[in-house]
Protein backbone atom coordinates (compact mmCIF):
# COMPACT_ATOMS: atom_id res chain seq x y z
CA UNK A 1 20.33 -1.91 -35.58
CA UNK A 2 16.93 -0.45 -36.88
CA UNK A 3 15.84 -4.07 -36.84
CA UNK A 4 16.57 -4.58 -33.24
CA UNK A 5 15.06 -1.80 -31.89
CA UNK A 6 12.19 -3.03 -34.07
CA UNK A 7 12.01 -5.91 -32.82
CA UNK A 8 12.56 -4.88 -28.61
CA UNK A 9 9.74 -2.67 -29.40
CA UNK A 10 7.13 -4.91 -30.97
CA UNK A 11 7.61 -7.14 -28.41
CA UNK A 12 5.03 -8.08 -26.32
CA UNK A 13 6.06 -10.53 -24.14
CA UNK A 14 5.82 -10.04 -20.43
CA UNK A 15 3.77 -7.19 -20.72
CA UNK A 16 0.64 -9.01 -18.76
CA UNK A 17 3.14 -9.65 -15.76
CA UNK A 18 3.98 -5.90 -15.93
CA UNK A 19 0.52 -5.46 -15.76
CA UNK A 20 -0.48 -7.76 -12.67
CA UNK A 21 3.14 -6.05 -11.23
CA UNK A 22 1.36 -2.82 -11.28
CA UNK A 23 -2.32 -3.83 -9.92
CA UNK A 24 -0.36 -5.59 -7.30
CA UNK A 25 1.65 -2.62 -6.27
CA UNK A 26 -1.98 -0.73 -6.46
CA UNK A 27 -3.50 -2.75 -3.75
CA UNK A 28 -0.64 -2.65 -1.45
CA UNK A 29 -0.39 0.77 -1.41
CA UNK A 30 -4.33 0.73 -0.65
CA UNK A 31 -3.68 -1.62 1.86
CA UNK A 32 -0.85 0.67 3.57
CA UNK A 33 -2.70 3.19 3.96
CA UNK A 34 -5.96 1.74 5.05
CA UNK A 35 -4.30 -0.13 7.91
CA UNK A 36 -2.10 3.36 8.65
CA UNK A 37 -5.22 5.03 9.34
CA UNK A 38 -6.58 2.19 11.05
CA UNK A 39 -3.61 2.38 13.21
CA UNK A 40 -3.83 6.32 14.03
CA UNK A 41 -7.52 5.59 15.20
CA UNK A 42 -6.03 2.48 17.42
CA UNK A 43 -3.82 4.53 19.27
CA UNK A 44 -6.46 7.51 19.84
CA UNK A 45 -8.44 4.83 21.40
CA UNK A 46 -5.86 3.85 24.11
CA UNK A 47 -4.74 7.05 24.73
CA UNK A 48 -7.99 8.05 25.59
CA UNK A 49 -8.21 4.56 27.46
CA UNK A 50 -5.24 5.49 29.57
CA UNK A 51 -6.57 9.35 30.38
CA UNK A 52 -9.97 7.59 31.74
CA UNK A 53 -8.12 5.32 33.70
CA UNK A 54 -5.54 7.56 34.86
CA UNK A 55 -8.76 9.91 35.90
CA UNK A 56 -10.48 7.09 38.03
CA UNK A 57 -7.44 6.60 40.16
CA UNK A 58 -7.06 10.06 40.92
C-alpha cells in the first residue's frame, strides 16, 4: 500500500495539462469579465441614446 501511494504521488504525468487547464481557465475568466464590463458600458450608451432621442421628439 505504502508503495502505491508512492508511486500516485511521484507521478508526474499529466501535470503540464493541469497546468495549461489552469492558464486556460485564467484567461477566460479575464475574458468574462472584460467583455462584462464592456457590456455595462454598451448599454449606458443606448440608454443614453434612447433619452436623447426620446428628448428630440418631445
Amino acid at each position: 500500500m505504502a508503495r502505491l501511494i508512492g508511486q500516485f504521488l511521484g507521478n508526474r504525468q499529466g501535470t503540464a495539462a493541469i497546468e495549461y487547464g489552469l492558464i486556460a481557465t485564467l484567461i477566460s475568466i479575464a475574458i468574462v469579465v472584460a467583455v462584462g464590463g464592456a457590456a455595462d458600458q454598451v448599454v449606458a450608451l443606448w440608454d443614453s441614446n434612447n433619452s436623447h432621442i426620446a428628448e428630440a421628439f418631445e
